[in-house]
C-alpha atoms as a PDB file:
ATOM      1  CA  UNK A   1      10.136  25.291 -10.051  1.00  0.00           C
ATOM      2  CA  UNK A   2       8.081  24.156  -7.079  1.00  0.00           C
ATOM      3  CA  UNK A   3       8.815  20.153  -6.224  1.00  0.00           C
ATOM      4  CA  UNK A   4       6.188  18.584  -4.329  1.00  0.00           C
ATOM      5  CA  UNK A   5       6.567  15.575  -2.582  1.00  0.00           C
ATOM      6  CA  UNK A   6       3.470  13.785  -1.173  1.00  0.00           C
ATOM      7  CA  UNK A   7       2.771  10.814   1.827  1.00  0.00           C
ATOM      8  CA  UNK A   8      -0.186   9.228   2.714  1.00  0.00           C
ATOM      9  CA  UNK A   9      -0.578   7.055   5.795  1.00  0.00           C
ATOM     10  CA  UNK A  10      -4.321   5.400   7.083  1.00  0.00           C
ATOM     11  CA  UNK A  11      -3.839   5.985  11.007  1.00  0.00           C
ATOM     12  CA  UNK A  12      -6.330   4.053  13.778  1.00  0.00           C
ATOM     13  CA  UNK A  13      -7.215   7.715  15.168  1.00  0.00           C
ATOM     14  CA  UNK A  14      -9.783  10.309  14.473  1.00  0.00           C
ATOM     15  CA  UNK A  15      -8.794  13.584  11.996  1.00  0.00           C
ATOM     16  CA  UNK A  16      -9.006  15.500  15.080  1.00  0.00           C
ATOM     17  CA  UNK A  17      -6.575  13.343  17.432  1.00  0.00           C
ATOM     18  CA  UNK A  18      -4.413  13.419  14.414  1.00  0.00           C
ATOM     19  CA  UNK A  19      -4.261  17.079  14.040  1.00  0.00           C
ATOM     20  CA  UNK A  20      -4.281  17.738  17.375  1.00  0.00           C
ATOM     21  CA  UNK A  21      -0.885  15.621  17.756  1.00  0.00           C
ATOM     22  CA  UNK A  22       0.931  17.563  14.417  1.00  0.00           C
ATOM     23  CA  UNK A  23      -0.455  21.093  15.031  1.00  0.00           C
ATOM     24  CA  UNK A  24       1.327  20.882  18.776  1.00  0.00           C
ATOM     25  CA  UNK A  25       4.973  21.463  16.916  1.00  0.00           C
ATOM     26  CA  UNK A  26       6.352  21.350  20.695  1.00  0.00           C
ATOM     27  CA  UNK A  27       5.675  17.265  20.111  1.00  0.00           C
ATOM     28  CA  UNK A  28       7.283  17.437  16.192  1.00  0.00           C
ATOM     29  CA  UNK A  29      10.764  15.657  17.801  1.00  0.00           C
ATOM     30  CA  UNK A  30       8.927  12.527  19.082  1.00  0.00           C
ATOM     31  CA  UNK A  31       7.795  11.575  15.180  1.00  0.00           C
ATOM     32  CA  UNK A  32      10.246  13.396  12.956  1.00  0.00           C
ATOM     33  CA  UNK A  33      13.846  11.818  12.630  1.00  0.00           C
ATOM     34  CA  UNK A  34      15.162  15.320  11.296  1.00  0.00           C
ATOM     35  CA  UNK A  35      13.384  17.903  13.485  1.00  0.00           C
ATOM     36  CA  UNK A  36      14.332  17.227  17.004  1.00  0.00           C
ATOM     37  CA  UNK A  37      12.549  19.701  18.723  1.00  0.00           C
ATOM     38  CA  UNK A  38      10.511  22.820  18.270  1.00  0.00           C
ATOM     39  CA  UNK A  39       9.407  26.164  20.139  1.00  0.00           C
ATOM     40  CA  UNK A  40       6.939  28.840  19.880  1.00  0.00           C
ATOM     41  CA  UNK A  41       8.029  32.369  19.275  1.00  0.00           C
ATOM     42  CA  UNK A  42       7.071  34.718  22.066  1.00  0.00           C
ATOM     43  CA  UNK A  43       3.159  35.623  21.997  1.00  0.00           C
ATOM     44  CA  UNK A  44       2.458  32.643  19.958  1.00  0.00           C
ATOM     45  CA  UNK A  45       1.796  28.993  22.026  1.00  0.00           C
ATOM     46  CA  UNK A  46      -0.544  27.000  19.755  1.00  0.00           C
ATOM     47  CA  UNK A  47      -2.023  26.307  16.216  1.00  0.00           C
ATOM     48  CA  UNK A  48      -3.212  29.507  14.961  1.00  0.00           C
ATOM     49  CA  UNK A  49      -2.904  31.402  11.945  1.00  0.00           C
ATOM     50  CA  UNK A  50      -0.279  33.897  12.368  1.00  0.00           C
ATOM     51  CA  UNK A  51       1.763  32.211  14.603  1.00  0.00           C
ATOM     52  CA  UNK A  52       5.252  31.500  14.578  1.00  0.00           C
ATOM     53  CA  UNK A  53       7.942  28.841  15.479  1.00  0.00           C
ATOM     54  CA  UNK A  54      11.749  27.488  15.564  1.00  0.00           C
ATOM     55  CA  UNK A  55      12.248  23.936  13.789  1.00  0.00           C
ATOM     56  CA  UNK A  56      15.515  22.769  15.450  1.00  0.00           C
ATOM     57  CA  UNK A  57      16.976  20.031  13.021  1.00  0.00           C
ATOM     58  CA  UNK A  58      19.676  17.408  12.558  1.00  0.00           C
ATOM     59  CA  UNK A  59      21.369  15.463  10.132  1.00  0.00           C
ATOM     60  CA  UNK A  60      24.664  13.256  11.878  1.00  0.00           C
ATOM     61  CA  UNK A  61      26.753  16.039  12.939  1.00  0.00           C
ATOM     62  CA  UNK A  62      24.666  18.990  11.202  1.00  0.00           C
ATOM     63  CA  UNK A  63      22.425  20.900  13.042  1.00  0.00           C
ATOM     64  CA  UNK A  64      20.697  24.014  11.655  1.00  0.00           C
ATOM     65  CA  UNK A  65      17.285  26.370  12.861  1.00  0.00           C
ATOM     66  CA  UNK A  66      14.127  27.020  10.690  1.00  0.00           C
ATOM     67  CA  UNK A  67      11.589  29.166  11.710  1.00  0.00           C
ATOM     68  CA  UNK A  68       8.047  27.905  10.860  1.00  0.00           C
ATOM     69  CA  UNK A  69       4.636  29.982  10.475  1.00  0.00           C
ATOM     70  CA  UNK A  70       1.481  28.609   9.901  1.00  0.00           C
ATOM     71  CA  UNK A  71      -0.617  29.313   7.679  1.00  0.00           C
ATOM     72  CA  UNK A  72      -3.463  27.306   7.879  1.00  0.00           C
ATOM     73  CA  UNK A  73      -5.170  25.645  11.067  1.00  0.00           C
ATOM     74  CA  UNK A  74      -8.019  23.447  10.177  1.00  0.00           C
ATOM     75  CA  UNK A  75      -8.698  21.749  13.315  1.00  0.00           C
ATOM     76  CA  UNK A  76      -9.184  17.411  11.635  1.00  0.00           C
ATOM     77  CA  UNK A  77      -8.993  19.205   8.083  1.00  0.00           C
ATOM     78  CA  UNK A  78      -5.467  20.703   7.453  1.00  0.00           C
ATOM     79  CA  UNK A  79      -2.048  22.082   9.173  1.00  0.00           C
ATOM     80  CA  UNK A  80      -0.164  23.817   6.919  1.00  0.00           C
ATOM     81  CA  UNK A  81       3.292  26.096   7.859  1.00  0.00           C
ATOM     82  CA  UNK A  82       6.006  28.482   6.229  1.00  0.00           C
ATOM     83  CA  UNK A  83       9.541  27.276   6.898  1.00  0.00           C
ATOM     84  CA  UNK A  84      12.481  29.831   6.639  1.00  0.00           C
ATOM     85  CA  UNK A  85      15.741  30.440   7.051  1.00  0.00           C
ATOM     86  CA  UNK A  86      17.639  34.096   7.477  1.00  0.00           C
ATOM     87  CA  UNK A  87      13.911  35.527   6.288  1.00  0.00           C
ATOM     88  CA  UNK A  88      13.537  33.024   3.210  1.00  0.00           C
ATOM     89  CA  UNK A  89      10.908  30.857   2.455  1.00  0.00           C
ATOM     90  CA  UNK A  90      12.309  27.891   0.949  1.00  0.00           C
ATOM     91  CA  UNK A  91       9.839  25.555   1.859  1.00  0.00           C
ATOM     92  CA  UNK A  92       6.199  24.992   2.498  1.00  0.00           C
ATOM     93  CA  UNK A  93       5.034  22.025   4.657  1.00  0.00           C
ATOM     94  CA  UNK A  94       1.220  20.376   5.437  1.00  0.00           C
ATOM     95  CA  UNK A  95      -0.491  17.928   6.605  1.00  0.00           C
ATOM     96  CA  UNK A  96      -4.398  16.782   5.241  1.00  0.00           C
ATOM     97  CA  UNK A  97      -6.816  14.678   7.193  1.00  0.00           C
ATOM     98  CA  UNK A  98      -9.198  12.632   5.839  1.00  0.00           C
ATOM     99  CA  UNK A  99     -12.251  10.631   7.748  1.00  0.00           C
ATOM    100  CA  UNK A 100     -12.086   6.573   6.796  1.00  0.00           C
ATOM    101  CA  UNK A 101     -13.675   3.593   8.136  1.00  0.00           C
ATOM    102  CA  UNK A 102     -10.996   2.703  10.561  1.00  0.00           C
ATOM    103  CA  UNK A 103      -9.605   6.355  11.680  1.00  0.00           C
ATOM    104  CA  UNK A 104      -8.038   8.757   9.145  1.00  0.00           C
ATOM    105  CA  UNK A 105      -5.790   9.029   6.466  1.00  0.00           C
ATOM    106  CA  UNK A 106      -3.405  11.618   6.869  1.00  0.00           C
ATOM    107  CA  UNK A 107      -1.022  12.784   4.182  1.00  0.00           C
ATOM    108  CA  UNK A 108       2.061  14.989   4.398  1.00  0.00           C
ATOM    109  CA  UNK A 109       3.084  17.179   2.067  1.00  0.00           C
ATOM    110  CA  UNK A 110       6.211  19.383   1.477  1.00  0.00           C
ATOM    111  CA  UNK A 111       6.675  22.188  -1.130  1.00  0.00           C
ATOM    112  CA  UNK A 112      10.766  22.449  -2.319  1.00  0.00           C
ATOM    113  CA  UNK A 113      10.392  26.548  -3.131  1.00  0.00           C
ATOM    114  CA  UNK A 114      14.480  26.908  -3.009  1.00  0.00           C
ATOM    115  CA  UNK A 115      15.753  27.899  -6.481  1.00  0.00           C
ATOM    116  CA  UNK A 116      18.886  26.485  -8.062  1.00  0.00           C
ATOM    117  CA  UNK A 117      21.210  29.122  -6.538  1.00  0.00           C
ATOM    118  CA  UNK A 118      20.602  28.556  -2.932  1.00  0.00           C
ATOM    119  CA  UNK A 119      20.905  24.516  -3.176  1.00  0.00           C
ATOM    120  CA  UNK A 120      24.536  24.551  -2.215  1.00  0.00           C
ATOM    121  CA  UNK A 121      24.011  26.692   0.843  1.00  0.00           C
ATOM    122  CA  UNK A 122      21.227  24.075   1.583  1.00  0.00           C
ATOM    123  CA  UNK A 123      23.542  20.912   1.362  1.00  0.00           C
ATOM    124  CA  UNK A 124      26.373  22.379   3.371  1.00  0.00           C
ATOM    125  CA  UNK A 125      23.771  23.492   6.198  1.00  0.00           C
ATOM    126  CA  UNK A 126      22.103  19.969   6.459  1.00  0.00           C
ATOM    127  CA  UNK A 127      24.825  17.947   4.386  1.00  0.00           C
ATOM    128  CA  UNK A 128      21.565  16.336   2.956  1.00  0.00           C
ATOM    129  CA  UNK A 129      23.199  15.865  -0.732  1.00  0.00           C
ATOM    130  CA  UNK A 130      19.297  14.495  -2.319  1.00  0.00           C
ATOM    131  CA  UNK A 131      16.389  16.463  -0.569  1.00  0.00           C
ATOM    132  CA  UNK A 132      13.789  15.026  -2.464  1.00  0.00           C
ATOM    133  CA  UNK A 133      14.569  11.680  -1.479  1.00  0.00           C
ATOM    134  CA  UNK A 134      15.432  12.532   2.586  1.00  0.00           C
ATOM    135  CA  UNK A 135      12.097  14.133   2.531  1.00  0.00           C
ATOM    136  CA  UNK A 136      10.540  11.367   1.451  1.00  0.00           C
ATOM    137  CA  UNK A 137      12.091   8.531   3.602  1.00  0.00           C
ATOM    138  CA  UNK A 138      11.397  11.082   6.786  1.00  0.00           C
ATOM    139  CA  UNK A 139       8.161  11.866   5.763  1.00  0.00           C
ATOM    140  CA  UNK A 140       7.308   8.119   5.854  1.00  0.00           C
ATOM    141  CA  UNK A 141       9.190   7.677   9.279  1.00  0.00           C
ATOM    142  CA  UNK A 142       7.110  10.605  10.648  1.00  0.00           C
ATOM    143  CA  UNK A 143       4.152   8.815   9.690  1.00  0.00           C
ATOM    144  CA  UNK A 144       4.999   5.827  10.963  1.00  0.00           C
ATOM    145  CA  UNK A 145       6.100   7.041  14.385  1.00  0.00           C
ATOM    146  CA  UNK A 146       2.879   8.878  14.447  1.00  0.00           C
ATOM    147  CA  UNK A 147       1.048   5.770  13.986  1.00  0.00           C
ATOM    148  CA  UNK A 148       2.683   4.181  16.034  1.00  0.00           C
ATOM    149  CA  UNK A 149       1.922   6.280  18.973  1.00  0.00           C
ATOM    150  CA  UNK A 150      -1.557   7.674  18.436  1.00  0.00           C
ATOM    151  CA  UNK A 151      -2.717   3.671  17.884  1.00  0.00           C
ATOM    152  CA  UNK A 152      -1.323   2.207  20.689  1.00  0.00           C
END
């Protein structure tokens, strides 16, 4: 069963500043607390369908590597990428942009695809005992730290 866990933040920028800032992965460490840093794969070195990337992530002293591939690149719409792991997809993460008054609202979304028997594996990779709830205190952090540096 698919969990979905969904943030919404209003941010003082355009949908396209926004999205330009989230779809350039090589920039996900300065927001995320959990992903570090990130990479594109050989032949791929921006937001495009098809293209591929390594999520390098932390937790204390746990450190695993995702790959990512996006599939969807809606320049101030959507950003939308494929995370796995040894060639699984376990999870599906996005990001939506919506125009306001003040700038955008941009809302981050992440798709829990692993099934029962691989959520051991997944703790003793990231020693993250409650996914559900990490994901949702990073997502907010993520937001925030985007926020805070697209506003300023």
């Amino acid at each position: 069963m698919t969990k979905r866990i969904e943030i919404s933040r209003d941010i003082a920028a355009s949908p396209e500043q926004v999205y330009d800032a989230i779809s350039d992965v090589t920039r996900m460490g300065e927001w995320s607390e959990e992903c570090h840093s990130c990479e594109w794969h050989e032949g791929s070195d921006g937001p495009e369908i098809g293209a591929t990337f390594d999520g390098h992530n932390r937790n204390g002293e746990y450190a695993w590597t995702t790959q990512g591939k996006i599939i969807e690149a809606d320049p101030g719409r959507a950003f939308v990428f494929e995370c796995s792991m040894m060639e699984f997809h376990f999870s599906t993460w996005g990001y939506r942009f919506e125009q306001t008054e003040s700038g955008c609202r941009v809302t981050e979304w992440s798709d829990d695809l692993r099934p029962e028997t691989a959520l051991e594996f997944s703790k003793q990779t990231s020693g993250i005992d409650d996914r559900t709830e990490r994901n949702r205190s990073t997502m907010s952090q993520t937001l925030e730290r985007l926020a805070a540096a697209l506003e300023n």
